[in-house]
N, C-alpha and C. Protein backbone atom coordinates (compact mmCIF):
# COMPACT_ATOMS: atom_id res chain seq x y z
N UNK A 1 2.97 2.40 -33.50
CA UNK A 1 2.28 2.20 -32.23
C UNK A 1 1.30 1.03 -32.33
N UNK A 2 0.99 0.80 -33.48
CA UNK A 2 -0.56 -0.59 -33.96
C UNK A 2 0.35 -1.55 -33.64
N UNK A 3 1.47 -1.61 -34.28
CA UNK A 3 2.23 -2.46 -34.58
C UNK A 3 2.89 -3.15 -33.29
N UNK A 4 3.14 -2.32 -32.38
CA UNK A 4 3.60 -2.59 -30.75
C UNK A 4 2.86 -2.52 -29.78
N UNK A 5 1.21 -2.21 -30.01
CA UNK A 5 0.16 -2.58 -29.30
C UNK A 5 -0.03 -3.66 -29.88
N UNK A 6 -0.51 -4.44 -30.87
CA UNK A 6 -0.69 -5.65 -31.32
C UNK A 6 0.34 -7.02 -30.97
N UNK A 7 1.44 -6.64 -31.29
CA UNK A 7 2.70 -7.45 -30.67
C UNK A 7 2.37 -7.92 -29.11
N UNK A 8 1.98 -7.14 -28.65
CA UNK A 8 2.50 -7.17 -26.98
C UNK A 8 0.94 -7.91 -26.69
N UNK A 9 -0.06 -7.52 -27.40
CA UNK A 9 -1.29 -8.41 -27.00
C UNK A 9 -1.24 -9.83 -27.97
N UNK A 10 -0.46 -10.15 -29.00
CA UNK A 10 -0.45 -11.54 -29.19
C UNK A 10 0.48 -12.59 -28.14
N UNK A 11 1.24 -11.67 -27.60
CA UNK A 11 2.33 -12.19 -26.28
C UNK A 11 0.72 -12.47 -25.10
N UNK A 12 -0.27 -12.13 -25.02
CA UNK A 12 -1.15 -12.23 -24.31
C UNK A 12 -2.77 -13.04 -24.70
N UNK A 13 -3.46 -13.50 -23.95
CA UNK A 13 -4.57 -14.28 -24.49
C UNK A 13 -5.98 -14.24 -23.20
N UNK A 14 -6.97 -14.75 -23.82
CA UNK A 14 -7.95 -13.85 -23.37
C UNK A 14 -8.12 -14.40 -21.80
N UNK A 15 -8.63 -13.32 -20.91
CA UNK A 15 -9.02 -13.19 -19.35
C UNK A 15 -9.57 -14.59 -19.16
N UNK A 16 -10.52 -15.09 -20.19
CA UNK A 16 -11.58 -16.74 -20.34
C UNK A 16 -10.69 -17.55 -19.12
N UNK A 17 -9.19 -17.81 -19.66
CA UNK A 17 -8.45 -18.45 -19.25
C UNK A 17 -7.98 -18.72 -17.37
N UNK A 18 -7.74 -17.39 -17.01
CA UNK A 18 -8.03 -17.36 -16.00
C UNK A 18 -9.34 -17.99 -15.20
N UNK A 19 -10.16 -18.10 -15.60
CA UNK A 19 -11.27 -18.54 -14.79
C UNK A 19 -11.50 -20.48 -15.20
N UNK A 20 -10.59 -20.64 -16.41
CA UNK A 20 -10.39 -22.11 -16.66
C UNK A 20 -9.80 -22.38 -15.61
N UNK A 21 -8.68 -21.84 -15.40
CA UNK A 21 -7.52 -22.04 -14.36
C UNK A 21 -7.76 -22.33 -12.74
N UNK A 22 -8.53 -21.92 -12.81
CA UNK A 22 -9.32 -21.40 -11.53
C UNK A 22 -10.54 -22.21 -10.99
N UNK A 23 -11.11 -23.22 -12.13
CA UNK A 23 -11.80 -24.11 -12.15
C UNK A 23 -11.01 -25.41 -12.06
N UNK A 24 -9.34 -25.38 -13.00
CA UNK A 24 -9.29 -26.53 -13.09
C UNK A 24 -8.10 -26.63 -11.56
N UNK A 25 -8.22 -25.72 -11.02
CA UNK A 25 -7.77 -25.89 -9.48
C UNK A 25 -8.17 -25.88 -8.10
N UNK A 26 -10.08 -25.80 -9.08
CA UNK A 26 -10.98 -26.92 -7.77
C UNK A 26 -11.87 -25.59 -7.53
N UNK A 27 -11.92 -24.45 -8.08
CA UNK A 27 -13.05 -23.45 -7.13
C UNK A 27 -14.36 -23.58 -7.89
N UNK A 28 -14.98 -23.51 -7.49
CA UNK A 28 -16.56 -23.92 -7.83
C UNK A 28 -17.10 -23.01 -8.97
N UNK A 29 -17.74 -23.55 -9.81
CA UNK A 29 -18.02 -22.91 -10.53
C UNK A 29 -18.91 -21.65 -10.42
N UNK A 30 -19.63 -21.53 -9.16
CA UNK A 30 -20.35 -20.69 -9.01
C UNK A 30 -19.68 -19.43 -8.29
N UNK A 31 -18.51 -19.56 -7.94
CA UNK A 31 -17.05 -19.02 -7.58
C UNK A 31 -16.40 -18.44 -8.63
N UNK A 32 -16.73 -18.79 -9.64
CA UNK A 32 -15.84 -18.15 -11.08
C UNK A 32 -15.69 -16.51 -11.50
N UNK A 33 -17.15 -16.67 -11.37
CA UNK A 33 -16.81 -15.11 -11.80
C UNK A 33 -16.21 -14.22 -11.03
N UNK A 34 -15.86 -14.83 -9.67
CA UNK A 34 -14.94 -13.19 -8.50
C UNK A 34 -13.42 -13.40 -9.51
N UNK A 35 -13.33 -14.13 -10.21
CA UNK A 35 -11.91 -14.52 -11.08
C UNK A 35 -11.55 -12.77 -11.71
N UNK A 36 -12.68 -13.12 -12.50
CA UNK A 36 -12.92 -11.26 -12.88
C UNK A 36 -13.22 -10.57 -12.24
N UNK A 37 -13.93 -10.51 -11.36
CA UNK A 37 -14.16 -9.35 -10.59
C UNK A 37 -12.87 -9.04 -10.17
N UNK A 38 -12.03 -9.72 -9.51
CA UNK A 38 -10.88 -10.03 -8.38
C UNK A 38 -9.41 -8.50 -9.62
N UNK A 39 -9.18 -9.78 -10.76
CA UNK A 39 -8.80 -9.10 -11.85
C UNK A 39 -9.28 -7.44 -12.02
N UNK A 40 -10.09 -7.49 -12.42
CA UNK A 40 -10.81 -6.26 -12.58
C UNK A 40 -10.51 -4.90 -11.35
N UNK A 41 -10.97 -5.70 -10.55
CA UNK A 41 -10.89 -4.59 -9.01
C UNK A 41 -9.52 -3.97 -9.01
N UNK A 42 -8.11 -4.81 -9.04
CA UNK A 42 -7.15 -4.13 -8.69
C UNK A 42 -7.17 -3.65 -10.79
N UNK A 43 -7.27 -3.65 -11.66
CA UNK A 43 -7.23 -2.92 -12.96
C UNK A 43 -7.35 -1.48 -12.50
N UNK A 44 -8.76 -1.70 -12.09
CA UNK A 44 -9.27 -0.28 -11.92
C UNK A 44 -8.83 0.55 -11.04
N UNK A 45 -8.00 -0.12 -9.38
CA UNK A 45 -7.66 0.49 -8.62
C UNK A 45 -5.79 1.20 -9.02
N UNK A 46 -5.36 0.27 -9.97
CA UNK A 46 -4.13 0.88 -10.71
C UNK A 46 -4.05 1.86 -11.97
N UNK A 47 -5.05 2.08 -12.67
CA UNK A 47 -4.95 2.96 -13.66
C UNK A 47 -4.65 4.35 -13.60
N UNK A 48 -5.48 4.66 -12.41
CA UNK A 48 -5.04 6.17 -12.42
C UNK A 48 -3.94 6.39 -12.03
N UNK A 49 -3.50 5.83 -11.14
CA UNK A 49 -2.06 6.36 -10.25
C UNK A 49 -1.03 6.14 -11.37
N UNK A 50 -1.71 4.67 -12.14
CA UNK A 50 -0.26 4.92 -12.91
C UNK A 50 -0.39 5.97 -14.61
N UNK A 51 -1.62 6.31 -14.44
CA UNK A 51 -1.75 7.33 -15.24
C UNK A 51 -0.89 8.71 -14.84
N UNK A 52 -1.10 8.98 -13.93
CA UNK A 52 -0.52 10.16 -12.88
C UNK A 52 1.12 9.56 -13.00
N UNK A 53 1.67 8.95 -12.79
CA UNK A 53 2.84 8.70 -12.85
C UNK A 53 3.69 8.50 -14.30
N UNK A 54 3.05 8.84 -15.19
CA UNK A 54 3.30 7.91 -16.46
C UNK A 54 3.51 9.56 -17.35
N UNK A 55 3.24 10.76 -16.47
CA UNK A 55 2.94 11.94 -16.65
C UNK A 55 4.18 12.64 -16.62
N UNK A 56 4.73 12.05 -15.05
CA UNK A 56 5.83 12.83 -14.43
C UNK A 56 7.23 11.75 -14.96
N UNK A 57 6.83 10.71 -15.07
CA UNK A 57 8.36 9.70 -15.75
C UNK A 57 8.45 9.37 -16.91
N UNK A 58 7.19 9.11 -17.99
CA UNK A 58 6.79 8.40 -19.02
C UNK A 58 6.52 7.01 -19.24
N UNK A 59 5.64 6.90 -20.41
CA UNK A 59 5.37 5.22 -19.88
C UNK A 59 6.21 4.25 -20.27
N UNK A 60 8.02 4.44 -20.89
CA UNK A 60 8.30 3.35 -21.06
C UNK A 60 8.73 2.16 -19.61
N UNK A 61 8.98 2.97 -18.44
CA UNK A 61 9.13 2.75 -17.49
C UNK A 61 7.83 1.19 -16.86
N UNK A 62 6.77 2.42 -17.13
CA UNK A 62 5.38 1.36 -16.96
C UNK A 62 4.89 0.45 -17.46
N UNK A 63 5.20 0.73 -18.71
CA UNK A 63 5.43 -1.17 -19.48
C UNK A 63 6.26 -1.86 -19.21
N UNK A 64 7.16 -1.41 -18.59
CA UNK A 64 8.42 -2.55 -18.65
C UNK A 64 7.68 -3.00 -17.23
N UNK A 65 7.19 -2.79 -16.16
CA UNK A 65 6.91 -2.87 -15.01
C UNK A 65 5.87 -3.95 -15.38
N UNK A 66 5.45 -3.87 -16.00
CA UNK A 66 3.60 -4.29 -16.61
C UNK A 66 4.16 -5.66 -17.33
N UNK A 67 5.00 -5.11 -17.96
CA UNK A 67 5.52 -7.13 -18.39
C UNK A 67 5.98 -7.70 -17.36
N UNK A 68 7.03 -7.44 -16.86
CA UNK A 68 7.35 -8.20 -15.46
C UNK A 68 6.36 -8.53 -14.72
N UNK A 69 4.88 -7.76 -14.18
CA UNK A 69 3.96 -8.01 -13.72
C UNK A 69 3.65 -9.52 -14.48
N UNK A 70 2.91 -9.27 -15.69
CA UNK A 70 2.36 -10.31 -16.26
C UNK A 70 3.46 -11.67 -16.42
N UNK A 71 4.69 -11.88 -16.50
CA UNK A 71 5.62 -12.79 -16.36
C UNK A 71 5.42 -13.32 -15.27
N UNK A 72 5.26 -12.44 -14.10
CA UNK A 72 5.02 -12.98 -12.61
C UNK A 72 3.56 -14.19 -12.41
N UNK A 73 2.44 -13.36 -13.20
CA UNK A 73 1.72 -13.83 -13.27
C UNK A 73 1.35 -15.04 -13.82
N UNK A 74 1.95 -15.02 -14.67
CA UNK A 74 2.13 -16.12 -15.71
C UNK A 74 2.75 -17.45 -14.98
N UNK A 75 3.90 -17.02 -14.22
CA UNK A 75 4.50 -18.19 -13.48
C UNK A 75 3.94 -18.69 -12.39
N UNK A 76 3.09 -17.58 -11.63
CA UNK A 76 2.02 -18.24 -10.69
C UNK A 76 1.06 -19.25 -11.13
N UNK A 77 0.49 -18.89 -12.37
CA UNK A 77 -0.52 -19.51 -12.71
C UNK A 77 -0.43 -20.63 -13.09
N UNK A 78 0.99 -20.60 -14.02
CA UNK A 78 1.61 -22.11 -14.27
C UNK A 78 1.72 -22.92 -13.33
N UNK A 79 2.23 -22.48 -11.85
CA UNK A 79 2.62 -23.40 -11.13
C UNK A 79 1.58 -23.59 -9.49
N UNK A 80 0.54 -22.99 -9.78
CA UNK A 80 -0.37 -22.68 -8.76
C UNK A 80 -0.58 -24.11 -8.33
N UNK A 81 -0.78 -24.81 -7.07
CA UNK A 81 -0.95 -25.90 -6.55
C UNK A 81 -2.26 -25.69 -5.79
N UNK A 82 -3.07 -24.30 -6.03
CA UNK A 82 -3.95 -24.11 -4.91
C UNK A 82 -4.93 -22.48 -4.97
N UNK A 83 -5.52 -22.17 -4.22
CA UNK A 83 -6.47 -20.92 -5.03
C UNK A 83 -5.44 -19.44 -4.34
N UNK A 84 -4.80 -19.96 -3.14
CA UNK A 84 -3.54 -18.43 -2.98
C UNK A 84 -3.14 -18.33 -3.86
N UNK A 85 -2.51 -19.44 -4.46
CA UNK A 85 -1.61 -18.92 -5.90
C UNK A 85 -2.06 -18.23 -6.83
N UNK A 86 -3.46 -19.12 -7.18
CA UNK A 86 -4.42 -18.44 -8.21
C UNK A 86 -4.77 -16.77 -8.17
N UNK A 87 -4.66 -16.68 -6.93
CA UNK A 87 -5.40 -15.26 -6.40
C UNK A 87 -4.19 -14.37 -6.32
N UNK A 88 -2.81 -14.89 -6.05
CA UNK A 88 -1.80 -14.24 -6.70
C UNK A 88 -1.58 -13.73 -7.98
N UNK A 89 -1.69 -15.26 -9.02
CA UNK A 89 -1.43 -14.38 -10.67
C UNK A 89 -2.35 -14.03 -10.93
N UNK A 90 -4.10 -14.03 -10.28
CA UNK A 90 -5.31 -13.01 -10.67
C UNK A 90 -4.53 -11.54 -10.46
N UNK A 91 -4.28 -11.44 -9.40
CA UNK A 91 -4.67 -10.19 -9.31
C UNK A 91 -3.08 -9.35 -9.89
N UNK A 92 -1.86 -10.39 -10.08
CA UNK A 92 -0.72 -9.83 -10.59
C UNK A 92 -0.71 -9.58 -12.30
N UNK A 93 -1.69 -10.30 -12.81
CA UNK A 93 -2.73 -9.69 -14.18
C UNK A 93 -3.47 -8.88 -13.87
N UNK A 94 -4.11 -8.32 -12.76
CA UNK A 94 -4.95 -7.26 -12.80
C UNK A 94 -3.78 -6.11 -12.95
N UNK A 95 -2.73 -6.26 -12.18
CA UNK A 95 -1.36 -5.42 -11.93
C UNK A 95 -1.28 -4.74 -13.33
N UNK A 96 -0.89 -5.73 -14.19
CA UNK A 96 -0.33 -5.58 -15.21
C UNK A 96 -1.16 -4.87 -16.51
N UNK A 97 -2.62 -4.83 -16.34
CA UNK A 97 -3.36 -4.80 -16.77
C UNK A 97 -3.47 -2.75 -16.58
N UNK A 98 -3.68 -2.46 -15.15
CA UNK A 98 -3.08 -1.04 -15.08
C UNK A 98 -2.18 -0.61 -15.46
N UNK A 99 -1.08 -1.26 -15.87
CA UNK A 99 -0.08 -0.33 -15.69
C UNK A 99 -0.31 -0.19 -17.51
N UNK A 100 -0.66 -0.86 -18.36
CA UNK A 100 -0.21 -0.80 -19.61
C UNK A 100 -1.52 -0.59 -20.68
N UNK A 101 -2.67 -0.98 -20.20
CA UNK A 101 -3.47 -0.81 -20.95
C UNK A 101 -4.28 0.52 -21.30
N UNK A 102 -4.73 1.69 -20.26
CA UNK A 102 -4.58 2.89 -20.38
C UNK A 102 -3.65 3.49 -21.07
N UNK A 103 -1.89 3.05 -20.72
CA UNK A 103 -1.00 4.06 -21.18
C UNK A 103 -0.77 3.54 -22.86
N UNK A 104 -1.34 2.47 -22.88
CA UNK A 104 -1.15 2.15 -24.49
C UNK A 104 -1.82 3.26 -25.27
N UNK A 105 -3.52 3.27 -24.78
CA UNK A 105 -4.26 4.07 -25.52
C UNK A 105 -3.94 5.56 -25.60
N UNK A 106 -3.09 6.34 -24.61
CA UNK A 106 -2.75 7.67 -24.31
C UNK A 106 -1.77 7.44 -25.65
N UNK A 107 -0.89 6.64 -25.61
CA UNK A 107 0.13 6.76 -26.53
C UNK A 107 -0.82 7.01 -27.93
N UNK A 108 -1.31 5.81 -27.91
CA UNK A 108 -2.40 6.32 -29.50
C UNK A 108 -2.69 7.65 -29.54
N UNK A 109 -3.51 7.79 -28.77
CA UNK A 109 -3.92 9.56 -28.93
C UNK A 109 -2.57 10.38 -29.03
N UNK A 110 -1.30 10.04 -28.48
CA UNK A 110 -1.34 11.24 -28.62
C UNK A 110 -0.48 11.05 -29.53
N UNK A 111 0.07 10.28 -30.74
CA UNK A 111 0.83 9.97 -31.55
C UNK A 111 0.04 10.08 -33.03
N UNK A 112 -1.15 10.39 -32.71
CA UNK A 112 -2.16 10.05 -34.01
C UNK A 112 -2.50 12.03 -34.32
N UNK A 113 -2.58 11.97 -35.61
CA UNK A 113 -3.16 13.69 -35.57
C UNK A 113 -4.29 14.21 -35.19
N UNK A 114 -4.52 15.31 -34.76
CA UNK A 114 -6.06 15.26 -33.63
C UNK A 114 -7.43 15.04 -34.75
N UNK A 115 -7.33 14.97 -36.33
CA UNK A 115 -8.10 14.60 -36.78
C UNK A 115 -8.31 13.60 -37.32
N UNK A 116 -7.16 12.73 -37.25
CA UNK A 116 -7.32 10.95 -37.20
C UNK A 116 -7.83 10.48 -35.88
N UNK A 117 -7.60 10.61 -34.90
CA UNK A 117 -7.49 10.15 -33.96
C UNK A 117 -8.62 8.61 -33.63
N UNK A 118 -9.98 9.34 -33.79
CA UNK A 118 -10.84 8.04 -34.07
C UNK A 118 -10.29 6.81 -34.98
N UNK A 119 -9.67 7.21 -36.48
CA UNK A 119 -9.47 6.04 -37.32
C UNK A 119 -8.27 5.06 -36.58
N UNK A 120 -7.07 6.30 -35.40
CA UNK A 120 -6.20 5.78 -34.68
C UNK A 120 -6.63 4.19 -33.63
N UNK A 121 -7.11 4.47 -33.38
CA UNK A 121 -8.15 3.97 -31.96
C UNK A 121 -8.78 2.91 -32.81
N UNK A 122 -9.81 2.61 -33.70
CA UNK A 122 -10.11 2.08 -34.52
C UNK A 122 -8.65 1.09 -35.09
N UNK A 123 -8.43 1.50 -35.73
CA UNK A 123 -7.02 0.30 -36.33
C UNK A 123 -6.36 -0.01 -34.79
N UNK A 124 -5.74 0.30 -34.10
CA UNK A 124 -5.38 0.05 -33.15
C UNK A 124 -6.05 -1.22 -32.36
N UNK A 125 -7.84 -0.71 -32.17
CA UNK A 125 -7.94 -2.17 -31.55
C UNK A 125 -8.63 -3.47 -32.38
N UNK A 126 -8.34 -2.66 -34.05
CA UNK A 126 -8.94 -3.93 -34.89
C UNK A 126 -7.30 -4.80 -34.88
N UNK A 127 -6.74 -4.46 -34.70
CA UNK A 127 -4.99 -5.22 -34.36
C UNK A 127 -4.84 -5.57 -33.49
N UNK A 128 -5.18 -5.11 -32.32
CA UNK A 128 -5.21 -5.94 -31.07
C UNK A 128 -6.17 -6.92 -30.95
N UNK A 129 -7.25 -6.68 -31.52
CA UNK A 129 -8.31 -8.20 -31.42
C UNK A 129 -7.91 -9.35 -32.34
N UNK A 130 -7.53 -8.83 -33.56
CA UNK A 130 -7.18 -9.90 -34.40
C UNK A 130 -5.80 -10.67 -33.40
N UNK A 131 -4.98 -10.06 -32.70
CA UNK A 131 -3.70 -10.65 -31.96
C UNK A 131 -4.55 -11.15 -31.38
N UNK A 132 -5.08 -10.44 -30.20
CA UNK A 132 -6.21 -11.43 -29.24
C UNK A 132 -6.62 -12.73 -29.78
N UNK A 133 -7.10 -12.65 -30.84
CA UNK A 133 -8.02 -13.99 -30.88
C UNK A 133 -7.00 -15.05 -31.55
N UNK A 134 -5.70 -14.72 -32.48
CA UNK A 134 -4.75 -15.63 -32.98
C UNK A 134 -4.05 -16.18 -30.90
N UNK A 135 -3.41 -15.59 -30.50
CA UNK A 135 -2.90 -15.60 -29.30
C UNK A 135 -4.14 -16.52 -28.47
N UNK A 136 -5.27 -16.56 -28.24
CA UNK A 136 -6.16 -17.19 -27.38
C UNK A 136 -6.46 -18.56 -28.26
N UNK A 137 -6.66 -18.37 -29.59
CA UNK A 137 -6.59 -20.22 -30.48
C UNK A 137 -5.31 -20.80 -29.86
N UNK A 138 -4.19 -20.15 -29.92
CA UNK A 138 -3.17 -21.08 -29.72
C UNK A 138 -2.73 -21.67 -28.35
N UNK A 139 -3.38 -20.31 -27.26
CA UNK A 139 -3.17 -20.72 -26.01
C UNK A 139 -4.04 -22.11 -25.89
N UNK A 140 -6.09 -22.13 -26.31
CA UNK A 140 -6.46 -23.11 -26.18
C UNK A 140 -6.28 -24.35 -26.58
N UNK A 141 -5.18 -24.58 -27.96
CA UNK A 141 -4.82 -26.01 -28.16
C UNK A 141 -3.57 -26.45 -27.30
N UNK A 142 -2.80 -25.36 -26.67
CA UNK A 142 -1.64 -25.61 -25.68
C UNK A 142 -2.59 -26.34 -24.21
N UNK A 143 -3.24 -25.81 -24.07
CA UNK A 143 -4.21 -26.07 -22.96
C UNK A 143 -5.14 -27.59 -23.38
N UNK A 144 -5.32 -27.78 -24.05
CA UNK A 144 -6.06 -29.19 -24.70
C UNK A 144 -5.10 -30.22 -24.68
N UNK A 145 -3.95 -29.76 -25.44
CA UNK A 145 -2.81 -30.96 -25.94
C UNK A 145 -1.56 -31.08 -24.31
N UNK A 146 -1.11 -29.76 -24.35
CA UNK A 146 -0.34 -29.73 -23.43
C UNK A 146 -0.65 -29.61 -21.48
N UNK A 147 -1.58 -29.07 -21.42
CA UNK A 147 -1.97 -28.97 -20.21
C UNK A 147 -1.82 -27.34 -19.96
N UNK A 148 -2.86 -27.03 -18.36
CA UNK A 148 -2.86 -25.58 -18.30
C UNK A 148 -1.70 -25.04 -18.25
N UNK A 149 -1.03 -25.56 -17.13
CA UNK A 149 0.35 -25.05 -16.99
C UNK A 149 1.53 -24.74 -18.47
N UNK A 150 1.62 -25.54 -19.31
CA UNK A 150 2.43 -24.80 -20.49
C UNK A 150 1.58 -23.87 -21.25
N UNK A 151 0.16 -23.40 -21.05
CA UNK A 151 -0.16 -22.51 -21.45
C UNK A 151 0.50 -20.97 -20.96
N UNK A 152 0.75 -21.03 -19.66
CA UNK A 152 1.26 -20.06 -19.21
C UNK A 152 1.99 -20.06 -19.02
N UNK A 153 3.23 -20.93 -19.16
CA UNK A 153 4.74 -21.27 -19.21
C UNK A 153 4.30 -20.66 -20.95
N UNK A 154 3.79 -20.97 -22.28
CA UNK A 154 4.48 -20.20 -23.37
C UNK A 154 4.17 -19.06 -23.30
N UNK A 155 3.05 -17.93 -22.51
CA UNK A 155 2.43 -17.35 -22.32
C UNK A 155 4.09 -16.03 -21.87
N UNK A 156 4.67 -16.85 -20.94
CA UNK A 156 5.72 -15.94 -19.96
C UNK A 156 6.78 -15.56 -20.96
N UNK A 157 7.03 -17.30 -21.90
CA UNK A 157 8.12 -16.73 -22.85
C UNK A 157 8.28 -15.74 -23.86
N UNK A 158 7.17 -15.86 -24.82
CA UNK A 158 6.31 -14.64 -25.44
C UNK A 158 6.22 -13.30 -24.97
N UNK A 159 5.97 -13.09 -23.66
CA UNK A 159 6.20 -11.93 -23.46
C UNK A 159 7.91 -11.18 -22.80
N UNK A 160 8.35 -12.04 -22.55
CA UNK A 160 9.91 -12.17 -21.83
C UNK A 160 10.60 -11.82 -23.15
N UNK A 161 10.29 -12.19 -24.38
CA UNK A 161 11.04 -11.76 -25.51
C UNK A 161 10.28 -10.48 -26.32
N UNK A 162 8.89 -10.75 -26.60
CA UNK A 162 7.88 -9.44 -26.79
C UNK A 162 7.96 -7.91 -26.26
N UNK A 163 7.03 -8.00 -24.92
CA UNK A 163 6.75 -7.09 -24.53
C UNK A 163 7.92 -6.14 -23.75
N UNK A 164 9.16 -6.66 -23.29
CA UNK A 164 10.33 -5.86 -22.97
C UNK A 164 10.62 -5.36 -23.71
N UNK A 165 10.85 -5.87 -25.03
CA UNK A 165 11.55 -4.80 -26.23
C UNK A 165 10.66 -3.92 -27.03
N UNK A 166 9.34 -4.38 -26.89
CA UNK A 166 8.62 -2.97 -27.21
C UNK A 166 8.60 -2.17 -26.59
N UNK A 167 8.38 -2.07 -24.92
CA UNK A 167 7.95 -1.20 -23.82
C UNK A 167 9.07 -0.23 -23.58
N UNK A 168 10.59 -0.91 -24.42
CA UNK A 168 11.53 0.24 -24.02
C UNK A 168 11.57 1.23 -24.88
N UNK A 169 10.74 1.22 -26.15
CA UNK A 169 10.68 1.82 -26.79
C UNK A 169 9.80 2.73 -27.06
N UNK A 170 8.52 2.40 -25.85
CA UNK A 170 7.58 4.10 -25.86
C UNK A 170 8.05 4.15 -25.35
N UNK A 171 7.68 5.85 -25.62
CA UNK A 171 7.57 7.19 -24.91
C UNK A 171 6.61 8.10 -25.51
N UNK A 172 6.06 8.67 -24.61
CA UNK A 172 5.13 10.27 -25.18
C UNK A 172 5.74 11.41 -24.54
N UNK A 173 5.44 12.53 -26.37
CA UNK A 173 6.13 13.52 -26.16
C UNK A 173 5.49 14.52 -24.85
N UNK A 174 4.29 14.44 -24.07
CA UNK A 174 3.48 15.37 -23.04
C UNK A 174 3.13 16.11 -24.06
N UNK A 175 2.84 15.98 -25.68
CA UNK A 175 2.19 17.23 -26.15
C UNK A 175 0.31 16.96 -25.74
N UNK A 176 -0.30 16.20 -25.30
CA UNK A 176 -1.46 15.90 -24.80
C UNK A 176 -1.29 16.31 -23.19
N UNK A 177 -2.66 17.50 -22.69
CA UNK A 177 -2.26 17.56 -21.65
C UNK A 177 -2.97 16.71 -20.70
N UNK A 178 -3.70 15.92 -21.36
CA UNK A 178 -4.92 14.78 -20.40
C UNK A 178 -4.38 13.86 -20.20
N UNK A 179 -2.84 13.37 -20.59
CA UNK A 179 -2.10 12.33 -20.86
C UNK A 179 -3.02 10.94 -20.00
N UNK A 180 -2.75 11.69 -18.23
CA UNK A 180 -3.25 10.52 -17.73
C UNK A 180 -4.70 10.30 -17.41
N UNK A 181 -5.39 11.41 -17.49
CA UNK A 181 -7.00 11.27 -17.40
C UNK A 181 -7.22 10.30 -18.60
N UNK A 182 -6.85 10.40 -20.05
CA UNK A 182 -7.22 9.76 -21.02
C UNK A 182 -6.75 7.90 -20.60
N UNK A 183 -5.63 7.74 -20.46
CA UNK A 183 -5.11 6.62 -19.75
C UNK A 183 -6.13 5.80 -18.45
N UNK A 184 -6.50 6.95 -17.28
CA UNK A 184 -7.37 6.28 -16.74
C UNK A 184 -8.92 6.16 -17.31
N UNK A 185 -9.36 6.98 -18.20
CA UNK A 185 -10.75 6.68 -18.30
C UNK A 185 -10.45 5.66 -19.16
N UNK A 186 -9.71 5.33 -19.97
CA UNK A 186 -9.98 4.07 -20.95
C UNK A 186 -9.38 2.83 -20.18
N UNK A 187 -8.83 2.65 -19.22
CA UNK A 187 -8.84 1.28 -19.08
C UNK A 187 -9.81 1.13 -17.60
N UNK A 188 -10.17 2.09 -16.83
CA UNK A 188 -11.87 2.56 -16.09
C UNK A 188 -12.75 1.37 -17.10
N UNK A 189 -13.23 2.20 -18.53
CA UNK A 189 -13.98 1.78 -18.94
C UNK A 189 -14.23 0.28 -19.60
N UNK A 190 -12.31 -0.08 -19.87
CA UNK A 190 -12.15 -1.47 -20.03
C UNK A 190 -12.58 -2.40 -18.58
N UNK A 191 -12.20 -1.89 -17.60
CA UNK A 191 -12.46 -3.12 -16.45
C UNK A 191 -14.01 -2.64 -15.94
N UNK A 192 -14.83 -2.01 -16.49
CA UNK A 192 -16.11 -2.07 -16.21
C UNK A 192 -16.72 -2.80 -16.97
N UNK A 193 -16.73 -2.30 -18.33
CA UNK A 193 -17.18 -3.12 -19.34
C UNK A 193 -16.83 -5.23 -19.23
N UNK A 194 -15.63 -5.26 -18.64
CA UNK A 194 -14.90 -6.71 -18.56
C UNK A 194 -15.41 -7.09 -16.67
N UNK A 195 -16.32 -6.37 -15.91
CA UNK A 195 -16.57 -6.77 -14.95
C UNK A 195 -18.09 -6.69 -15.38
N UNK A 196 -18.55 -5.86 -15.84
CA UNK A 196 -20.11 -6.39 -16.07
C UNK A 196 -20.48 -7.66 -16.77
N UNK A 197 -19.69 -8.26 -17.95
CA UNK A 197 -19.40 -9.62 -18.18
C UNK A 197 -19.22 -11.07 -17.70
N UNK A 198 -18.63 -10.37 -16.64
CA UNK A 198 -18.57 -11.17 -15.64
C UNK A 198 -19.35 -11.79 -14.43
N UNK A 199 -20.11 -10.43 -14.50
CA UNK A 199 -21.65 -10.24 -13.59
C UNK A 199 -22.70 -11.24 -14.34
């Protein structure tokens, strides 16, 4: 599960970017931060439902949904001529952002033994940050050398080969019965924590 949470976030690079994007397509800097907020708002307004849903179908369904989201996004952003667009792949990363980041952490829990579970969670997102931050160096020299747009043109391919072939491969057994409460409070607490930042 470290191993296919980590994967699927080096296919990904940090939120920062978005609000580069967003600058370097003319909105004011004092305009930046609704980048996150914008992001954030629909995060939070998708977690639960797809917590609740992720209950009754399982989540390999919702990752696969959640990459396609972020592919979408990715191609908006690449090819945005203007701030609709922008405000398209914002918020089609916020999309994507519900559907997968809660159900990642449910999977941890409930794949980990109930007295690991902390060390679970722990390795889990010391692997996802270390992806994070390899994945965001490389996006920013693509973005320096190449321009914004092939940042998120390699951004789409990465995950077009990544995150599909992991996502078909969860599933949780329902032996957790909080499946989706746990799902929504942790990515709740991710887009609060990532909107007060922003504040």
């Amino acid at each position: 599960m470290t191993a296919a949470g980590a994967t699927l976030t080096l296919a990904r690079f940090s939120e920062a970017f978005l609000v580069l994007r967003a600058q370097d397509l003319g909105l004011a800097l004092a305009w930046a931060p609704l980048v996150l907020v914008g992001m954030n708002a629909v995060f939070a307004l998708v977690a639960w439902p797809a917590g609740r849903l992720a209950d009754r179908l399982g989540p390999g369904g919702l990752l696969v949904a959640g990459t396609v989201a972020l592919v979408a996004a990715d191609l908006c952003l690449a090819f945005a001529g203007g701030l609709a667009a922008l405000a398209a792949g914002v918020a089609l990363w916020g999309l994507h952002m519900g559907l997968t980041q809660g159900l990642l952490a449910a999977m941890v829990a409930a794949s980990a033994p109930a007295d690991r579970r902390g060390t679970a969670f722990g390795v889990f997102n010391l692997a996802c940050g270390a992806a994070l931050l390899v994945a965001s160096v490389l996006a920013g020299a693509l973005w320096h050398y190449a321009g914004p747009p092939a940042t998120f043109l390699r951004g789409r391919g990465a995950r077009g080969r990544r995150d599909r072939r992991h996502a078909l491969r969860g599933s949780v057994t329902g032996e957790d019965a909080g499946w989706s409460r746990c799902a929504a409070s942790q990515a709740a607490a991710s887009a609060a924590a990532s909107g007060g930042l922003a504040r």
